[in-house]
C-alpha atoms as a PDB file:
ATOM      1  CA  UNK A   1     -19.831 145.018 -53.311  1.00  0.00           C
ATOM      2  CA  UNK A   2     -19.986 141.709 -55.104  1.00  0.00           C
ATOM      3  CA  UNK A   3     -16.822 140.972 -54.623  1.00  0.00           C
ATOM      4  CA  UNK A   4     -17.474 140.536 -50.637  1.00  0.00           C
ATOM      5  CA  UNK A   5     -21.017 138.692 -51.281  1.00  0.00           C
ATOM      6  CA  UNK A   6     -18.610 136.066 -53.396  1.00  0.00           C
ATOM      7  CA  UNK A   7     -15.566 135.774 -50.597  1.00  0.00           C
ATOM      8  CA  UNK A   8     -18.529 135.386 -47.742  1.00  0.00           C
ATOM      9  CA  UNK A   9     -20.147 132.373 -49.677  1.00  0.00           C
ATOM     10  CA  UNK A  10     -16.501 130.988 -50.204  1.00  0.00           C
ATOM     11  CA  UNK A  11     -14.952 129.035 -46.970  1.00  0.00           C
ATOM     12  CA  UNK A  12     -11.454 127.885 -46.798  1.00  0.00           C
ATOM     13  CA  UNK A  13     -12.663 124.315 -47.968  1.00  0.00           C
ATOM     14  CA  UNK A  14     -13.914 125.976 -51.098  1.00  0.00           C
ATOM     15  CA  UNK A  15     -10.432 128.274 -51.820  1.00  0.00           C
ATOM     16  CA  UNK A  16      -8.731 125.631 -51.025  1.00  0.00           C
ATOM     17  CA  UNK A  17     -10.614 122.988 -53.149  1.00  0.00           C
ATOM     18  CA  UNK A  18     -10.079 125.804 -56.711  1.00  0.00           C
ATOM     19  CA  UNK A  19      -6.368 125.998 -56.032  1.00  0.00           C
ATOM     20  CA  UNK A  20      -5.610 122.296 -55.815  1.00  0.00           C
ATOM     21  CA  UNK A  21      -8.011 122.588 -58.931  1.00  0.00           C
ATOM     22  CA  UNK A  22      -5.789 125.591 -60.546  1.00  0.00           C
ATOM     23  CA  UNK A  23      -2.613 123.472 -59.936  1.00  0.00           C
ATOM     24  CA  UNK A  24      -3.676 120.190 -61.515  1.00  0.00           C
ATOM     25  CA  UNK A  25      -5.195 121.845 -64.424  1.00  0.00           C
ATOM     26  CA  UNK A  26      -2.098 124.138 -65.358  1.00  0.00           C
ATOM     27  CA  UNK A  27       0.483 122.653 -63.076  1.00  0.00           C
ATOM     28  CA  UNK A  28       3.009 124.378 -61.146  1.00  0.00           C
ATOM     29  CA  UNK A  29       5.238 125.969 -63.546  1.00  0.00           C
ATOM     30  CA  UNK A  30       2.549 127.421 -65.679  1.00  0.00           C
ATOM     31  CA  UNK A  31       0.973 129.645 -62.973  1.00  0.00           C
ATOM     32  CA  UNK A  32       3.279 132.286 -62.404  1.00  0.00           C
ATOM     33  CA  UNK A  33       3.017 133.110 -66.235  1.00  0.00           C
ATOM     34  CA  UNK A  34      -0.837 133.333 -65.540  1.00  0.00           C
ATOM     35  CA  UNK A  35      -0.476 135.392 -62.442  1.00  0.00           C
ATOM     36  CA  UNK A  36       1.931 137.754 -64.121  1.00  0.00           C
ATOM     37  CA  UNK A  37      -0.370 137.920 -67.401  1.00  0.00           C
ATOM     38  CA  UNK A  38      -3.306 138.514 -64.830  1.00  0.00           C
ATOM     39  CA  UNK A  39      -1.285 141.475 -63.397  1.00  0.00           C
ATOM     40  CA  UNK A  40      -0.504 143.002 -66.470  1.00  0.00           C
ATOM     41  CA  UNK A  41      -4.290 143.061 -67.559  1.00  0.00           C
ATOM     42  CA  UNK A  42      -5.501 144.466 -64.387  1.00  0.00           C
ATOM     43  CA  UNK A  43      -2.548 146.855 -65.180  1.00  0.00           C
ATOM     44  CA  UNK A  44      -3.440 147.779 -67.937  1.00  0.00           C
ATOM     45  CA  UNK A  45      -7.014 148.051 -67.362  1.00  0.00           C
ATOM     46  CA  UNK A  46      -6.273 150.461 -64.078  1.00  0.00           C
ATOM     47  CA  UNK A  47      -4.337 152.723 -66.522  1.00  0.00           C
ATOM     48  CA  UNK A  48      -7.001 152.977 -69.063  1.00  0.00           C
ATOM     49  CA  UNK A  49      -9.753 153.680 -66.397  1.00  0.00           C
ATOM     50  CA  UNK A  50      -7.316 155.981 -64.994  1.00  0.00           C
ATOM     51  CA  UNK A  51      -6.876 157.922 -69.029  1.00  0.00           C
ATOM     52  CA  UNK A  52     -10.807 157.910 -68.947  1.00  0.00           C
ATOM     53  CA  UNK A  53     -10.956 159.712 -65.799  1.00  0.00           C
ATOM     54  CA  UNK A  54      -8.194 162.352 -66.420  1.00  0.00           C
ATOM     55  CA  UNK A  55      -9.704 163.423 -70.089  1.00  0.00           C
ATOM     56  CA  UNK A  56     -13.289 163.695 -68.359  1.00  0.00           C
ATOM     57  CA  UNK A  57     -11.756 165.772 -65.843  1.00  0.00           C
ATOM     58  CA  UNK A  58      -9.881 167.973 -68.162  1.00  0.00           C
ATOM     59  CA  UNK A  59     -13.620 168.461 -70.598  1.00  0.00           C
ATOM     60  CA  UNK A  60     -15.382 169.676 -67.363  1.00  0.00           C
ATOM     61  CA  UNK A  61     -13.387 172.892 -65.541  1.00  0.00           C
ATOM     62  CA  UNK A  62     -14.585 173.182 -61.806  1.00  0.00           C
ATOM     63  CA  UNK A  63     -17.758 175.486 -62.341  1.00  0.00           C
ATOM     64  CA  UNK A  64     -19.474 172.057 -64.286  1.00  0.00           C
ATOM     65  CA  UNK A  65     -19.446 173.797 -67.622  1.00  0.00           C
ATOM     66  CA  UNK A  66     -18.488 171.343 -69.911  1.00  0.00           C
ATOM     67  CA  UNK A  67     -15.866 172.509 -72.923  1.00  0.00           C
ATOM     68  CA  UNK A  68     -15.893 169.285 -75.380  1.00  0.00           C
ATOM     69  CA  UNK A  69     -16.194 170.373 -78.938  1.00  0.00           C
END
């Protein structure tokens, strides 16, 4: 939900305005290794959230009784 209050404040000006930004302040050849250490945290955070989920899922059996000693 915040995430579409933030892109309807930001115009193209703006975006465009923090990537020239981005690109003088790590240059060219440094952002790939940024977007591809982003990835890998969002990666890695997915998978985590996802290992959270499963062991809730597997405490509670479908009738809500929960079975965590």
């Amino acid at each position: 939900m915040f995430t579409h209050t933030l892109l309807g404040v930001l115009q193209y000006p703006e975006i465009i305005m923090i990537i020239v930004l981005v690109l003088i302040m790590f240059g060219a050849k440094k952002l790939p290794e940024l977007a591809r250490g982003m990835g890998q945290g969002i990666r890695e955070f997915r998978n985590a959230s996802r290992d959270i989920q499963n062991d809730l899922e597997r405490t509670v059996d479908p009738d809500g009784h929960d079975h965590r000693r």
